[in-house]
Protein backbone atom coordinates (compact mmCIF):
# COMPACT_ATOMS: atom_id res chain seq x y z
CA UNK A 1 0.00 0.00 0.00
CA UNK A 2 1.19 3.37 -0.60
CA UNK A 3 1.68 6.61 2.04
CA UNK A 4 -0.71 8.86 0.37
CA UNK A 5 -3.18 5.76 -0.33
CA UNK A 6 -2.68 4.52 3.56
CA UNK A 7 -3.47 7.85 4.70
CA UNK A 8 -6.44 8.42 2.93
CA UNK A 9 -7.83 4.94 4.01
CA UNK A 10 -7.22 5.87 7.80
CA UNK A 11 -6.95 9.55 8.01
CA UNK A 12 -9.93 9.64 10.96
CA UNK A 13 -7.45 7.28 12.80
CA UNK A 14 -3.92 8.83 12.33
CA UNK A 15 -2.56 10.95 14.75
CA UNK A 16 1.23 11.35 13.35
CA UNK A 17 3.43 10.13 10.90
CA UNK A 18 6.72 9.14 11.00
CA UNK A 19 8.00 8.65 7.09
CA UNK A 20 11.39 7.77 5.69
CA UNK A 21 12.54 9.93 3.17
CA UNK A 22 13.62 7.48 0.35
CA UNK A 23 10.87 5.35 -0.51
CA UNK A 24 9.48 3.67 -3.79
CA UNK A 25 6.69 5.43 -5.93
CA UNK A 26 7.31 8.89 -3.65
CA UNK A 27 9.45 10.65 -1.46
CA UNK A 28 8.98 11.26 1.92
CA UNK A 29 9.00 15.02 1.07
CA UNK A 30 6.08 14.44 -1.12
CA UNK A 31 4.27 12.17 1.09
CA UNK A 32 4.07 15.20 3.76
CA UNK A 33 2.85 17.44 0.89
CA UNK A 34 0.13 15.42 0.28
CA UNK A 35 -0.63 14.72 4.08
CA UNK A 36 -0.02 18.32 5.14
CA UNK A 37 -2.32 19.30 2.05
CA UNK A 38 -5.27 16.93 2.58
CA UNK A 39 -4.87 16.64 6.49
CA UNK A 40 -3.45 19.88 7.68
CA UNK A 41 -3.32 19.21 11.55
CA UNK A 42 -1.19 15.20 11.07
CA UNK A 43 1.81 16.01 12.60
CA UNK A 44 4.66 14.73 10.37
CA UNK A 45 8.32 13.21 10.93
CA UNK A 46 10.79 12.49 8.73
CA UNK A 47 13.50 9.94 9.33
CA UNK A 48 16.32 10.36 6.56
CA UNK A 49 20.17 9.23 6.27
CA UNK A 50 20.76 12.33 3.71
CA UNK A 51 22.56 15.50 4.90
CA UNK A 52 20.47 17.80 2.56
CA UNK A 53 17.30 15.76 1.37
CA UNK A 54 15.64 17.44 -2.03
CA UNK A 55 12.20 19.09 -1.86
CA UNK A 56 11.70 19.33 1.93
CA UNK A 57 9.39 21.85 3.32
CA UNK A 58 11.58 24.05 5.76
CA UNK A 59 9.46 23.47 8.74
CA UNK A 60 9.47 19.84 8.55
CA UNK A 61 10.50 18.00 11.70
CA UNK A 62 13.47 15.70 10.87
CA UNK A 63 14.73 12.84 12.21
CA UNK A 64 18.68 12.02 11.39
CA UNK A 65 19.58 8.66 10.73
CA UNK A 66 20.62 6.64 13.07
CA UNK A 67 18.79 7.94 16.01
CA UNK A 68 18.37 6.91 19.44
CA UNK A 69 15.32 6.13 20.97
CA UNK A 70 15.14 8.92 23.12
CA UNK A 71 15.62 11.33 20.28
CA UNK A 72 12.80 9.92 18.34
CA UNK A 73 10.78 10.07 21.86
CA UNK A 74 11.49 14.02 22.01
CA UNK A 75 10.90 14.48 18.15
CA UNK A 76 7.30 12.39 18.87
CA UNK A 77 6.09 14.31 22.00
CA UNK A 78 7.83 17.68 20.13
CA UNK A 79 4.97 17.20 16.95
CA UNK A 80 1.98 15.94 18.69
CA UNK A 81 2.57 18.87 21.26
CA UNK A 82 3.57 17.29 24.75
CA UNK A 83 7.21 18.47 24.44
């Protein structure tokens, strides 16, 4: 199944995604354009092993690769709003 088709099955049941950047069929990058312009309010992360990924908006929460657990903890409770 694809993000954008995932998404749109779900959406009343998503509450943040967490997307890798290189991916078949779509980037990452274009995955959270079509979240963030179909479901405004989904929080979005993206996990990525590039230094300067292509296409990515600026205010787009990244995740470095490889990350710790408690770095993906603060980057989950920083975009649903606990952190």
């Amino acid at each position: 199944m694809l993000g954008d088709d995932a998404c749109q099955q779900h959406a009343d049941k998503v509450d943040l995604v967490i997307t890798d950047h290189a991916m078949p069929h779509m980037t990452g990058a274009e995955l959270a354009m079509t979240i963030t312009a179909h479901w405004p309010g989904v929080p979005i992360i993206l996990a990525t092993g590039y230094a300067e990924p292509s296409g990515l908006q600026p205010t787009l929460p990244r995740l470095s690769k490889s990350y710790r657990q408690e770095v993906l903890a603060e980057a989950i409770a920083s975009a649903v709003g606990a952190g």
